[in-house]
C-alpha atoms as a PDB file:
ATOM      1  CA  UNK A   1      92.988  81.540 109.176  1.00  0.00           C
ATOM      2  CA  UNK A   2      95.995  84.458 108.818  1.00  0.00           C
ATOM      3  CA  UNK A   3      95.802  86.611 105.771  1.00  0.00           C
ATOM      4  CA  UNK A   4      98.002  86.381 103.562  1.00  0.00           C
ATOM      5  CA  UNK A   5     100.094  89.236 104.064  1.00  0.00           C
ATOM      6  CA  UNK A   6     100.608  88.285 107.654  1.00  0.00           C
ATOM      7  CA  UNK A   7     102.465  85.209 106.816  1.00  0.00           C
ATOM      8  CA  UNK A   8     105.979  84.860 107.994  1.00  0.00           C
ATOM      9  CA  UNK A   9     108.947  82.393 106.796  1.00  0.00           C
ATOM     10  CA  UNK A  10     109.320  79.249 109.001  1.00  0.00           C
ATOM     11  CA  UNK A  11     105.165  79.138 110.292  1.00  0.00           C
ATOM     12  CA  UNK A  12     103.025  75.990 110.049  1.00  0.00           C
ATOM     13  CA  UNK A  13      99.652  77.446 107.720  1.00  0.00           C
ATOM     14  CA  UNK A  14      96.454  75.876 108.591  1.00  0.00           C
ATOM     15  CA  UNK A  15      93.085  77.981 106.693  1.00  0.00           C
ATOM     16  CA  UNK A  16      90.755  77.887 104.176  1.00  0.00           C
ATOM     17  CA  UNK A  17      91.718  80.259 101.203  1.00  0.00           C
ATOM     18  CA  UNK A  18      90.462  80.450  97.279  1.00  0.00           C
ATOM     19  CA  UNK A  19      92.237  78.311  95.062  1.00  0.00           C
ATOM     20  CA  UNK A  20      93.289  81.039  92.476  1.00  0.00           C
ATOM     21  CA  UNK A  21      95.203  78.588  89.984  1.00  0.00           C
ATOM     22  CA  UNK A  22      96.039  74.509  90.216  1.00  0.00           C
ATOM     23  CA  UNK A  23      98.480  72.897  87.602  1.00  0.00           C
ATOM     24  CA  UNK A  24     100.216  69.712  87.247  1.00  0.00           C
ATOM     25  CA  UNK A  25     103.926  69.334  86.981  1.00  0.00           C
ATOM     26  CA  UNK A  26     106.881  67.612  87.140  1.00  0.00           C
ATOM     27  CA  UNK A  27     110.317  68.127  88.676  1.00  0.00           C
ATOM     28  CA  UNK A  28     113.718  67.807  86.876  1.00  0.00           C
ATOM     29  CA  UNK A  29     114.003  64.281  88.193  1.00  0.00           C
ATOM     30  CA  UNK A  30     110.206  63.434  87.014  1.00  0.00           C
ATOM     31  CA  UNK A  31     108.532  63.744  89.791  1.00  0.00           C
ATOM     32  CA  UNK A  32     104.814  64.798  89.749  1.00  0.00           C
ATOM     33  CA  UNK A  33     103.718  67.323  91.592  1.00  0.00           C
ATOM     34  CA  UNK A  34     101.370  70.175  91.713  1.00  0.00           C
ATOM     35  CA  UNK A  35     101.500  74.519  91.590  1.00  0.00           C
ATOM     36  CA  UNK A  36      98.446  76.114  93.347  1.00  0.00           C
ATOM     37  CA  UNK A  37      98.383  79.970  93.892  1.00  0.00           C
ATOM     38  CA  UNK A  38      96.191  80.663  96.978  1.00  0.00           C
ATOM     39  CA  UNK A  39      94.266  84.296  97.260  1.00  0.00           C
ATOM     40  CA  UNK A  40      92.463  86.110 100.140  1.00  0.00           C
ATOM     41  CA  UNK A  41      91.782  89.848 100.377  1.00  0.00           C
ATOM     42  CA  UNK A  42      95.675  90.272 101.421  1.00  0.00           C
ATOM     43  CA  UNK A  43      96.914  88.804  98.282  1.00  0.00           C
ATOM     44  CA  UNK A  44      98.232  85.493  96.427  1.00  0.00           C
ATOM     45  CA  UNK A  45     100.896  82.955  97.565  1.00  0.00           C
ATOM     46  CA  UNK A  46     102.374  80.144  95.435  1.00  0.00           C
ATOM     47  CA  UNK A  47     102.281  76.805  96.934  1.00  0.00           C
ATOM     48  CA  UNK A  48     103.758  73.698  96.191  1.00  0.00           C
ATOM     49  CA  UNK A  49     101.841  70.065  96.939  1.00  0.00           C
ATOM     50  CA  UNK A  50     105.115  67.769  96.568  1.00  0.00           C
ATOM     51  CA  UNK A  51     103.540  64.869  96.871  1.00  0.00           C
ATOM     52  CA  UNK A  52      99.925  65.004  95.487  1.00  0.00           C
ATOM     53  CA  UNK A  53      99.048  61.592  96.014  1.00  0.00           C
ATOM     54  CA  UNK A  54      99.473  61.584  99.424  1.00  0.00           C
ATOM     55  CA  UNK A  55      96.112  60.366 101.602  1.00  0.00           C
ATOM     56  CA  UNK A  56      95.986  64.207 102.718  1.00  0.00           C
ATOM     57  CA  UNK A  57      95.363  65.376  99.498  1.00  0.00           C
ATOM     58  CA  UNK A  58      91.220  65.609  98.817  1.00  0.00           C
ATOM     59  CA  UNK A  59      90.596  66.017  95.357  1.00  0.00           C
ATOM     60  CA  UNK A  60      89.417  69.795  94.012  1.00  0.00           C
ATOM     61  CA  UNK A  61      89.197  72.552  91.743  1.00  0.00           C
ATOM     62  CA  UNK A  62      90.228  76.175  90.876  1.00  0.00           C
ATOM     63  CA  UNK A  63      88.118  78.387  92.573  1.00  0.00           C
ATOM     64  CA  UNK A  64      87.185  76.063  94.934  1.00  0.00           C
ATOM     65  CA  UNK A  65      87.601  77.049  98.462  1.00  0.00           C
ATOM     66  CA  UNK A  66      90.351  75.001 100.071  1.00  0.00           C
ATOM     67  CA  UNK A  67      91.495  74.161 103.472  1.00  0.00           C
ATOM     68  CA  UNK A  68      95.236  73.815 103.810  1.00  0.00           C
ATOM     69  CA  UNK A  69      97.743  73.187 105.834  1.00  0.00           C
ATOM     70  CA  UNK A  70     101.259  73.387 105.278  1.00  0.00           C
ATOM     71  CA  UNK A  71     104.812  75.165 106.021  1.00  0.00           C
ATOM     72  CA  UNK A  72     105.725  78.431 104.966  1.00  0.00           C
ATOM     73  CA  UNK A  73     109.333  78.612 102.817  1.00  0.00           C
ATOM     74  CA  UNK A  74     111.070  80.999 101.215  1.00  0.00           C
ATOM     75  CA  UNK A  75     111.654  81.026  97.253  1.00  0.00           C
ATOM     76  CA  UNK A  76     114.132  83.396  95.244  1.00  0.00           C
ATOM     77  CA  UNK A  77     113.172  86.330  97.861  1.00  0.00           C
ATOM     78  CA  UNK A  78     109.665  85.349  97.852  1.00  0.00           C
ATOM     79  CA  UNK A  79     107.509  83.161 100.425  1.00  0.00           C
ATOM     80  CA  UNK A  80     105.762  79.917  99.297  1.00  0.00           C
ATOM     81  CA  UNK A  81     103.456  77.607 100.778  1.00  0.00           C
ATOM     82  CA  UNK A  82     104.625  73.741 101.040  1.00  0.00           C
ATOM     83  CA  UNK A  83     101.686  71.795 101.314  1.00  0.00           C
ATOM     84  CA  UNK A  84     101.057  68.677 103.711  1.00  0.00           C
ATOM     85  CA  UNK A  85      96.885  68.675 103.614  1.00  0.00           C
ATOM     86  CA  UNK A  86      94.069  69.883 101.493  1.00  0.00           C
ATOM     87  CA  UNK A  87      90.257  69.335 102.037  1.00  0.00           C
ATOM     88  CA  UNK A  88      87.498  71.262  99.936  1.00  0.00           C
ATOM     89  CA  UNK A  89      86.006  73.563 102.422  1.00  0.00           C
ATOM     90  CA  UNK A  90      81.988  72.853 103.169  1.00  0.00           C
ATOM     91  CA  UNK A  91      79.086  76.319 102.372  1.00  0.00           C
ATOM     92  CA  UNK A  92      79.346  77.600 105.666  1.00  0.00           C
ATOM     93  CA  UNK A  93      82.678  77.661 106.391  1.00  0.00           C
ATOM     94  CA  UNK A  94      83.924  80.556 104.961  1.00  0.00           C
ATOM     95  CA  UNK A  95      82.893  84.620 103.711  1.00  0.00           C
ATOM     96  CA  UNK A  96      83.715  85.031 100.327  1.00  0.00           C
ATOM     97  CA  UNK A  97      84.199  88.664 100.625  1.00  0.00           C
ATOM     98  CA  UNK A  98      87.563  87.657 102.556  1.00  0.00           C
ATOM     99  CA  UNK A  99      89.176  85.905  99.388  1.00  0.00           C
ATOM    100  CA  UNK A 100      89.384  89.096  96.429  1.00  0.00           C
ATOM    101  CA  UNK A 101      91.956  91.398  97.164  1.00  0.00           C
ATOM    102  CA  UNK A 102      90.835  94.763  97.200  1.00  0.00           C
ATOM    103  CA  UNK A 103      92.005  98.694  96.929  1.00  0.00           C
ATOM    104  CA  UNK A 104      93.215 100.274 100.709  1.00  0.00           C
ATOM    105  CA  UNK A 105      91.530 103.410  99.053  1.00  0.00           C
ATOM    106  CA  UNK A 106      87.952 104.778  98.644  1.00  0.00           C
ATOM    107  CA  UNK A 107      86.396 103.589  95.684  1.00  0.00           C
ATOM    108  CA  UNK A 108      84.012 105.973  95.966  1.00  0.00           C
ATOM    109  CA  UNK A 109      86.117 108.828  96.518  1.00  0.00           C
ATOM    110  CA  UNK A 110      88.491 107.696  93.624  1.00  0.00           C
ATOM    111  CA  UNK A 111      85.686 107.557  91.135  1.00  0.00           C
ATOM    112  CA  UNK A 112      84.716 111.218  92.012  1.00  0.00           C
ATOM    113  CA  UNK A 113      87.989 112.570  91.481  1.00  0.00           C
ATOM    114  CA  UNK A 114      87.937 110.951  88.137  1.00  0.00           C
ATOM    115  CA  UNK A 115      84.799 112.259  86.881  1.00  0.00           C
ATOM    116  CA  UNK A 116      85.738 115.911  88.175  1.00  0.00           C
ATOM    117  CA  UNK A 117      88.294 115.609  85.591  1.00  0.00           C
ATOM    118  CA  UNK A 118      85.568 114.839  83.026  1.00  0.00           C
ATOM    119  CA  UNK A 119      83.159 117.419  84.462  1.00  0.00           C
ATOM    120  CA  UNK A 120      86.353 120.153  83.971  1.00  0.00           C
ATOM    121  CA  UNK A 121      86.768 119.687  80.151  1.00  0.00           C
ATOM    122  CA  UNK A 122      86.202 122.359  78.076  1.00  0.00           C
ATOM    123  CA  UNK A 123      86.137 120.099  74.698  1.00  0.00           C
ATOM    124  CA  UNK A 124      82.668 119.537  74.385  1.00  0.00           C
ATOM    125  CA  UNK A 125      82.791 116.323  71.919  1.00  0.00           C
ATOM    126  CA  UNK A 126      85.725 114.779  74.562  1.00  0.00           C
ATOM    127  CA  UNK A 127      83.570 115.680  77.501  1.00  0.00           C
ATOM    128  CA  UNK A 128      80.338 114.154  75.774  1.00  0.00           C
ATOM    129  CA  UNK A 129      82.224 111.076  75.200  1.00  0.00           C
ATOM    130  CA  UNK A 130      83.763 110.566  78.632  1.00  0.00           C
ATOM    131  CA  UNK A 131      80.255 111.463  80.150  1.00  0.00           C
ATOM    132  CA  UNK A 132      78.411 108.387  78.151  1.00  0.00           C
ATOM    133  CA  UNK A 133      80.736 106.012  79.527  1.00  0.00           C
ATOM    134  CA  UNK A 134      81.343 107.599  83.455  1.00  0.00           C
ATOM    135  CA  UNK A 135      78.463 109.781  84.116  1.00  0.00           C
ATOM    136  CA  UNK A 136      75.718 108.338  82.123  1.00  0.00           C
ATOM    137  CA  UNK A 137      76.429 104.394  81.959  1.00  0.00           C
ATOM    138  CA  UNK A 138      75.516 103.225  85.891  1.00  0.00           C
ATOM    139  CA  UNK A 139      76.240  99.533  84.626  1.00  0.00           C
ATOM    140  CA  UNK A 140      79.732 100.416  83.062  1.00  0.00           C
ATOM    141  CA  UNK A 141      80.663 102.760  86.146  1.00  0.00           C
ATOM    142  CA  UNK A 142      79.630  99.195  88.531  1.00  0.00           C
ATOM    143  CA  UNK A 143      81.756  97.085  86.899  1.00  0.00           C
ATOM    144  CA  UNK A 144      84.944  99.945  85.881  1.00  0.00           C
ATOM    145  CA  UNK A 145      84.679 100.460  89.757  1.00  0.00           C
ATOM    146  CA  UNK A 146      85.183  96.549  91.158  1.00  0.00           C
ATOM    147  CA  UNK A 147      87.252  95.765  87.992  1.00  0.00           C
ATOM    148  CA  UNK A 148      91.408  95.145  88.418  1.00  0.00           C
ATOM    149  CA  UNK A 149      93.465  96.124  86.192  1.00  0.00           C
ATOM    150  CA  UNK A 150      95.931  92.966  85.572  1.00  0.00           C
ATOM    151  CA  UNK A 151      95.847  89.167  86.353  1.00  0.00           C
ATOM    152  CA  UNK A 152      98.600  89.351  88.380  1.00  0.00           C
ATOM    153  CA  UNK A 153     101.407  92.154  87.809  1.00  0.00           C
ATOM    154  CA  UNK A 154      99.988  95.400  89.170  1.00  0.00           C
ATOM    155  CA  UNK A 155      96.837  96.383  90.905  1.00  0.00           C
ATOM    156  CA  UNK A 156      95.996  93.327  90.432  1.00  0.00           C
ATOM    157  CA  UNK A 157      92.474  93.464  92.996  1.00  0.00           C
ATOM    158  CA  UNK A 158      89.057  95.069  93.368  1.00  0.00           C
ATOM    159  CA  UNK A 159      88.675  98.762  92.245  1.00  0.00           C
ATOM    160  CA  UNK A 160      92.725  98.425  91.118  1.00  0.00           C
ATOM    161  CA  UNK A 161      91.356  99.315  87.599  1.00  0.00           C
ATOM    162  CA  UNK A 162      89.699 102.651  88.722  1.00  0.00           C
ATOM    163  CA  UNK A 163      93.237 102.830  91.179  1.00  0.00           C
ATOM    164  CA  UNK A 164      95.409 102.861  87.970  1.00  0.00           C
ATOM    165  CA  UNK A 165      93.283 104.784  85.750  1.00  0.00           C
ATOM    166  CA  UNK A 166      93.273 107.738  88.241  1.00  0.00           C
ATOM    167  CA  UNK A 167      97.060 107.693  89.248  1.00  0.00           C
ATOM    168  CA  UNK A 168      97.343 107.942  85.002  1.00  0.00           C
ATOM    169  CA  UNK A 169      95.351 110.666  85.048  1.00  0.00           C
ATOM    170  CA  UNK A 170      96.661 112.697  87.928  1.00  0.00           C
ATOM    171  CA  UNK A 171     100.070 112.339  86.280  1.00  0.00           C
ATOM    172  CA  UNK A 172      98.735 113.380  82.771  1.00  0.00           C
ATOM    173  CA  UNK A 173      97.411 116.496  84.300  1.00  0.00           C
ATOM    174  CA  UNK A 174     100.901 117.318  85.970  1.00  0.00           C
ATOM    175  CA  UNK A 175     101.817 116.625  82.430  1.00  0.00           C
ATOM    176  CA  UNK A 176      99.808 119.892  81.560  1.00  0.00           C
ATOM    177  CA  UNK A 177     101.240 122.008  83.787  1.00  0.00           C
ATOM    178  CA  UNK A 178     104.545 121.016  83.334  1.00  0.00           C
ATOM    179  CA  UNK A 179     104.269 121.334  79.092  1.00  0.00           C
ATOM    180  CA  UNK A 180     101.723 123.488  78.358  1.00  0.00           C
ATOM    181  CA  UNK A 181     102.150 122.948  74.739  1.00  0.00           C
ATOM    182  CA  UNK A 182      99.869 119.556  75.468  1.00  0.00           C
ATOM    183  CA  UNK A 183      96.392 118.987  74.571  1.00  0.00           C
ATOM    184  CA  UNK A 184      94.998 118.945  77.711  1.00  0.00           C
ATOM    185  CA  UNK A 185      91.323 117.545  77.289  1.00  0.00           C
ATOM    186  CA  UNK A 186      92.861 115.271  74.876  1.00  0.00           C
ATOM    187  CA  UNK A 187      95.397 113.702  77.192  1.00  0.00           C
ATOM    188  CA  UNK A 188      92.982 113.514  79.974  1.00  0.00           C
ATOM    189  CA  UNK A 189      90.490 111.846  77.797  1.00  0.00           C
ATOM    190  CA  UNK A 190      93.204 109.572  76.821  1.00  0.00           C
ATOM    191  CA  UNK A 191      94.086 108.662  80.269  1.00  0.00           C
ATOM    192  CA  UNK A 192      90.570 107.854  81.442  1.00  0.00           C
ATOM    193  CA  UNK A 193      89.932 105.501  78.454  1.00  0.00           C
ATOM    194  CA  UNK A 194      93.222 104.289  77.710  1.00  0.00           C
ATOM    195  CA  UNK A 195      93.039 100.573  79.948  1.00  0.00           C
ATOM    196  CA  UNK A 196      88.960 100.502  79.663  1.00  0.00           C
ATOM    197  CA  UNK A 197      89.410  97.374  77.020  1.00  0.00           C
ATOM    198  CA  UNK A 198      90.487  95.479  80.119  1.00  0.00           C
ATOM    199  CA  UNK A 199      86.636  95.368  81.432  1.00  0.00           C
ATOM    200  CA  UNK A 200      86.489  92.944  78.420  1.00  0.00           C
ATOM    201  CA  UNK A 201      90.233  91.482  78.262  1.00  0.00           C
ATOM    202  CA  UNK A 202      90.017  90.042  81.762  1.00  0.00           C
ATOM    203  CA  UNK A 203      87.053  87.889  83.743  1.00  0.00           C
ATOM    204  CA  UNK A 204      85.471  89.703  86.924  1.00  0.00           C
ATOM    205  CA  UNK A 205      86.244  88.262  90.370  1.00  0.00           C
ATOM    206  CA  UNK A 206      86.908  85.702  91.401  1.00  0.00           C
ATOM    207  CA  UNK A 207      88.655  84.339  88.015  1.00  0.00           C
ATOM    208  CA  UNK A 208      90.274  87.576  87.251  1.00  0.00           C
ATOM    209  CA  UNK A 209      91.429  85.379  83.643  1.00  0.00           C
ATOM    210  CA  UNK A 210      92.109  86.335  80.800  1.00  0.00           C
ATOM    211  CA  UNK A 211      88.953  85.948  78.666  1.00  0.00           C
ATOM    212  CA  UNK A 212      88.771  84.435  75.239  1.00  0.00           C
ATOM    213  CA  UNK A 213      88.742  87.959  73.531  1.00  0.00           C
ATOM    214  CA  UNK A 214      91.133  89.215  75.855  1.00  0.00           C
ATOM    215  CA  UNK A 215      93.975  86.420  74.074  1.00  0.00           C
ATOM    216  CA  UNK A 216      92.864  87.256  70.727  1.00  0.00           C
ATOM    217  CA  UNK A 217      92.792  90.836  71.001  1.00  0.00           C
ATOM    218  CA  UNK A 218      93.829  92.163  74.020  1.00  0.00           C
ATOM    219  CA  UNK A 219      92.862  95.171  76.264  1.00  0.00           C
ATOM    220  CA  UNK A 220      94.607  97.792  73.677  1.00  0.00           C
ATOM    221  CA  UNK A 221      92.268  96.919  70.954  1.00  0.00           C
ATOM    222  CA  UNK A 222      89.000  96.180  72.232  1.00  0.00           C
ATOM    223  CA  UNK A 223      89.807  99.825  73.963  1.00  0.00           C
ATOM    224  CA  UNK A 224      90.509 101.784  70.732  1.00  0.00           C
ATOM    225  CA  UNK A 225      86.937  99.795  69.436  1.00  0.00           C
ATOM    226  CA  UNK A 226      84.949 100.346  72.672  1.00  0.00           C
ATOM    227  CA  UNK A 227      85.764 104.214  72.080  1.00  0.00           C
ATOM    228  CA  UNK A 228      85.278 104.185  68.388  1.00  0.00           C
ATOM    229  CA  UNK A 229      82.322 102.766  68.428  1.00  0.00           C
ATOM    230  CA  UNK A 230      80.643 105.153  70.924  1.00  0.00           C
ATOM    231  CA  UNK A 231      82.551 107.838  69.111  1.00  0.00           C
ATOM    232  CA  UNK A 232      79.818 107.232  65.907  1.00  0.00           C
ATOM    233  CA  UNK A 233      76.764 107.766  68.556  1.00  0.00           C
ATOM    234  CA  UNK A 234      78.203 111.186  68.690  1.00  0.00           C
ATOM    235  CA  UNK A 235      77.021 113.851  65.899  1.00  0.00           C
ATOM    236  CA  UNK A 236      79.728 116.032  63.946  1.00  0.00           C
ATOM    237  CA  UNK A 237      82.435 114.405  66.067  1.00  0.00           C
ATOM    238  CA  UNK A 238      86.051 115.640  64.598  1.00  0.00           C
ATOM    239  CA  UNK A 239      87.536 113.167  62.801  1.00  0.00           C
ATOM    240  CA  UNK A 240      90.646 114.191  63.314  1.00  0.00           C
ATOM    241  CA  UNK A 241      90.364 114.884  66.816  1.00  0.00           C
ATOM    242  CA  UNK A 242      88.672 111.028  67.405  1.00  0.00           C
ATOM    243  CA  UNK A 243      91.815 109.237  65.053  1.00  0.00           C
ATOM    244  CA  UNK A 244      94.084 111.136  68.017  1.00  0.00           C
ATOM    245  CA  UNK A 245      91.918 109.793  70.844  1.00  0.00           C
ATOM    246  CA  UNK A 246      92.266 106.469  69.252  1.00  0.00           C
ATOM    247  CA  UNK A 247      96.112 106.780  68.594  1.00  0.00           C
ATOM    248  CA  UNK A 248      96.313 107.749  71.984  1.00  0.00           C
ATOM    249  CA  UNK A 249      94.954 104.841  73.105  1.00  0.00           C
ATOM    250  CA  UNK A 250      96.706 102.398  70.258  1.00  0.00           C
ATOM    251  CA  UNK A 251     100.224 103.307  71.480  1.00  0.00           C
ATOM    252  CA  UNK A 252      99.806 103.830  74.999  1.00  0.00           C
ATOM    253  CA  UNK A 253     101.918 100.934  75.649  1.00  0.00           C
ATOM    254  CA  UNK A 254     104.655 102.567  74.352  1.00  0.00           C
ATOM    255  CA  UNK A 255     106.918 100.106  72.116  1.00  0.00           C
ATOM    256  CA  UNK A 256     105.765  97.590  69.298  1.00  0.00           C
ATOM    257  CA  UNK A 257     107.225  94.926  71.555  1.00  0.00           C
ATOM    258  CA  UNK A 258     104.988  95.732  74.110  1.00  0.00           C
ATOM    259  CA  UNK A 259     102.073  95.011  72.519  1.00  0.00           C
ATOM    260  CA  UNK A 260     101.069  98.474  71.213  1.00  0.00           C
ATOM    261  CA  UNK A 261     100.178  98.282  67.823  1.00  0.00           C
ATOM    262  CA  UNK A 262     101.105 101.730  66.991  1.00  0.00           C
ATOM    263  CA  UNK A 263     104.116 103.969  68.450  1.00  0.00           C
ATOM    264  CA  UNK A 264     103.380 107.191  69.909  1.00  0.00           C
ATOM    265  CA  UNK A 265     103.219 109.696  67.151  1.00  0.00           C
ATOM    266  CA  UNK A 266     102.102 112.990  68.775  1.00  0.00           C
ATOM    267  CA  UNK A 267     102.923 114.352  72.368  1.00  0.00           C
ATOM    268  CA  UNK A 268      99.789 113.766  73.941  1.00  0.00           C
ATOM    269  CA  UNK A 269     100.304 109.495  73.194  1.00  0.00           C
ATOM    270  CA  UNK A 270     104.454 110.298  74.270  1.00  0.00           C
ATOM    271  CA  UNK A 271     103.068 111.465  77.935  1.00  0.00           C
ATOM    272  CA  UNK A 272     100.192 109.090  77.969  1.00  0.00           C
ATOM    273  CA  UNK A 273     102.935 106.222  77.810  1.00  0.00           C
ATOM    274  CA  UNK A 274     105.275 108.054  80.199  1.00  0.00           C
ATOM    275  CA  UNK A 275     102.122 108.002  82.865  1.00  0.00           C
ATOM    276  CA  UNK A 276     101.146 104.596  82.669  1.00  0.00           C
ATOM    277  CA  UNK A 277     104.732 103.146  82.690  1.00  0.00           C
ATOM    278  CA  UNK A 278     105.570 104.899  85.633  1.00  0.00           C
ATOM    279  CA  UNK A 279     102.235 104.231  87.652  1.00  0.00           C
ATOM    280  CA  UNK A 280     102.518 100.675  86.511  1.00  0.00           C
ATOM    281  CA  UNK A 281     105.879 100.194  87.275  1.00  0.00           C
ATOM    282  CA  UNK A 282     106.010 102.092  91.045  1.00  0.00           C
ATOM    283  CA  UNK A 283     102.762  99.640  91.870  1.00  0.00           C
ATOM    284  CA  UNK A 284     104.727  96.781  90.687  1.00  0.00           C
ATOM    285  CA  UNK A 285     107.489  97.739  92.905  1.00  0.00           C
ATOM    286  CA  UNK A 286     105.827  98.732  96.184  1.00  0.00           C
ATOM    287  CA  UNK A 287     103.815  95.118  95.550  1.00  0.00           C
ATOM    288  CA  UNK A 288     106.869  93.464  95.715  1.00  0.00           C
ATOM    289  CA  UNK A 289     108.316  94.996  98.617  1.00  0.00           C
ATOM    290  CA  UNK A 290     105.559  94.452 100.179  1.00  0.00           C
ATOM    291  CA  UNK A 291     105.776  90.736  99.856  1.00  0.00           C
ATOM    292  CA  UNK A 292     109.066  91.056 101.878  1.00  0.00           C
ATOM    293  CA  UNK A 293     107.894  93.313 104.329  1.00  0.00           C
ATOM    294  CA  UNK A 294     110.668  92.295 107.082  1.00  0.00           C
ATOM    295  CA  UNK A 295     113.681  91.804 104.512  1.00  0.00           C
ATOM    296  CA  UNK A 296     115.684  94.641 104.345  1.00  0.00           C
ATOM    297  CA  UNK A 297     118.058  92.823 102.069  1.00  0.00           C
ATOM    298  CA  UNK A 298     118.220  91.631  98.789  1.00  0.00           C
ATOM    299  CA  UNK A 299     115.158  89.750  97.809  1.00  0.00           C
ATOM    300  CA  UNK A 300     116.719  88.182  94.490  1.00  0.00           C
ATOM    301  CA  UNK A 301     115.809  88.744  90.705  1.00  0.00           C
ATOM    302  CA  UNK A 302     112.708  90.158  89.832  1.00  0.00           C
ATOM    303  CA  UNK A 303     111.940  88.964  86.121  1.00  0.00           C
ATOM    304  CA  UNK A 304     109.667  92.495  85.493  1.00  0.00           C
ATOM    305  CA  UNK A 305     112.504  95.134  86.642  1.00  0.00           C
ATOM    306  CA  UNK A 306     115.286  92.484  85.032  1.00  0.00           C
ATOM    307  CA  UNK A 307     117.253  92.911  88.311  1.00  0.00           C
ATOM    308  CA  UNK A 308     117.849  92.187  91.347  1.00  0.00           C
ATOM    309  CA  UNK A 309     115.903  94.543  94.025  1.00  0.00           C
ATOM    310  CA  UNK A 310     115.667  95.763  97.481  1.00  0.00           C
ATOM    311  CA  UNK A 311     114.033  98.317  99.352  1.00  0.00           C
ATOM    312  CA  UNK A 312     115.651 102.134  99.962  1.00  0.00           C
ATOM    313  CA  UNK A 313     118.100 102.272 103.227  1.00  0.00           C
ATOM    314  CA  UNK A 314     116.140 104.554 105.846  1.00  0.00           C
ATOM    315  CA  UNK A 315     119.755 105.869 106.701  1.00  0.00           C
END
């Protein structure tokens, strides 16, 4: 088997990986055919079975494991996987651990520079609240730590929730350095909870789906009610200070039309948003490029940036 990553345009594939996603389509001339996206530790590739009832083809699942073979082409800047031959791989034949994608940086060591932040604050009704969840909760700290934090568009792999949540937070306290003005226990509290609704939004490995609460209500809401809730365990809490928390949290997206159901109204929600965009967009990024990692060209439009990208000339 070669990982993912590894694979080059113009090589014959032969492996077992997880069968992420399987759907049934048809070309422009009518054609059936069928769209797999295949996952190991590395990452995903799209592949294409042209001809799906072929006698190669063995009949299987999503998440099945899957043996494949097949040529490696090249699709608006991005590599894809034309199937020849599938068989369900047999127990035995392959180490699950190989098949989630995870973080190239110490969970461990991540989750302790988050909770310093916590263990810093000065509010005493913020740091209470942060503590219940990160300090206090060992089930929610298990599953925050080998939790992503998107199906697919950034950090999308094993501790990638705790990855994003601490590259928020770092930035929000630059934020207080840089504007003094800010809240800063606020923010920070902010930036710890703001994506913790996506524990709920999106399955654990190895489905990493979107769950049926996650459609109806998505990761912004079940946040702001995760928070709230604990919020009432919490005697003589500010009321004014937990409606700014929640805002926080409510907005952090930004823009009505991208899904937050408030817009920032105070500065602490404005730099919130600023943080995650920018984390979430420089991941997003440096994932592409890193699907390309010998194309020093063009690789073609990407439909999140709404242009076409490339990586910086080392000149």
């Amino acid at each position: 088997m070669k990982y993912i990553e590894t694979l080059r345009e113009g090589e014959r594939v032969g492996g077992i990986y997880l069968c992420k996603a399987k759907q049934a389509a048809l070309t422009k001339a009518g054609k059936p055919y069928g769209s797999l996206i295949l996952q190991d530790k590395t990452g995903t590739l799209d592949a294409k079975i042209w001809d799906p009832n072929s006698q190669g083809i063995d009949e299987f699942e999503v998440l099945d494991y899957i043996d494949v073979m097949g040529d490696v082409t090249s699709f608006q800047g991005a590599l894809q996987l034309n199937v020849k031959r599938i068989r369900k791989a047999r127990d035995g034949e392959y180490d699950p651990t190989e098949y989630l994608p995870v973080t190239d940086k110490d969970i461990d060591q991540m989750y302790r520079e988050l909770t310093k932040f916590i263990q810093d604050m000065q509010n005493p009704y913020l740091k209470s609240l942060c503590a219940s969840f990160f300090l206090e909760d060992k089930d929610f700290e298990k599953r925050f730590k080998f939790h992503s934090a998107a199906k697919n568009v950034h950090h999308g792999y094993v501790g990638g929730l705790l990855e994003h949540t601490l590259s928020v937070t770092r930035l929000c306290n630059f934020y207080t350095k840089a504007y003094p003005m800010l809240h800063k226990d606020l923010l920070l509290a902010a930036a710890i909870f703001h994506d913790i609704g996506k524990l709920e939004e999106i399955s654990p490995f190895p489905a990493n789906d979107y769950t049926d609460v996650g459609q109806l209500l998505g990761h912004i809401m079940i946040g702001a009610e995760q928070v709230g809730e604990r919020i009432r365990t919490i005697p003589d809490f500010p009321v004014k200070l937990a409606n700014e928390l929640k805002h926080c949290i409510l907005a952090h997206h930004g823009e009505l039309e991208y899904g937050s159901p408030k817009k920032p109204a105070i500065m602490e929600a404005i730099a919130l948003s600023f943080a995650d965009n920018t984390d979430a967009k420089m991941q997003t990024m440096k994932e592409a490029l890193a699907s390309s990692p010998e194309n020093n060209g063009w690789l073609g439009y990407n439909r999140l940036f709404e242009s076409n990208i490339r990586r910086t000339s080392e000149e």
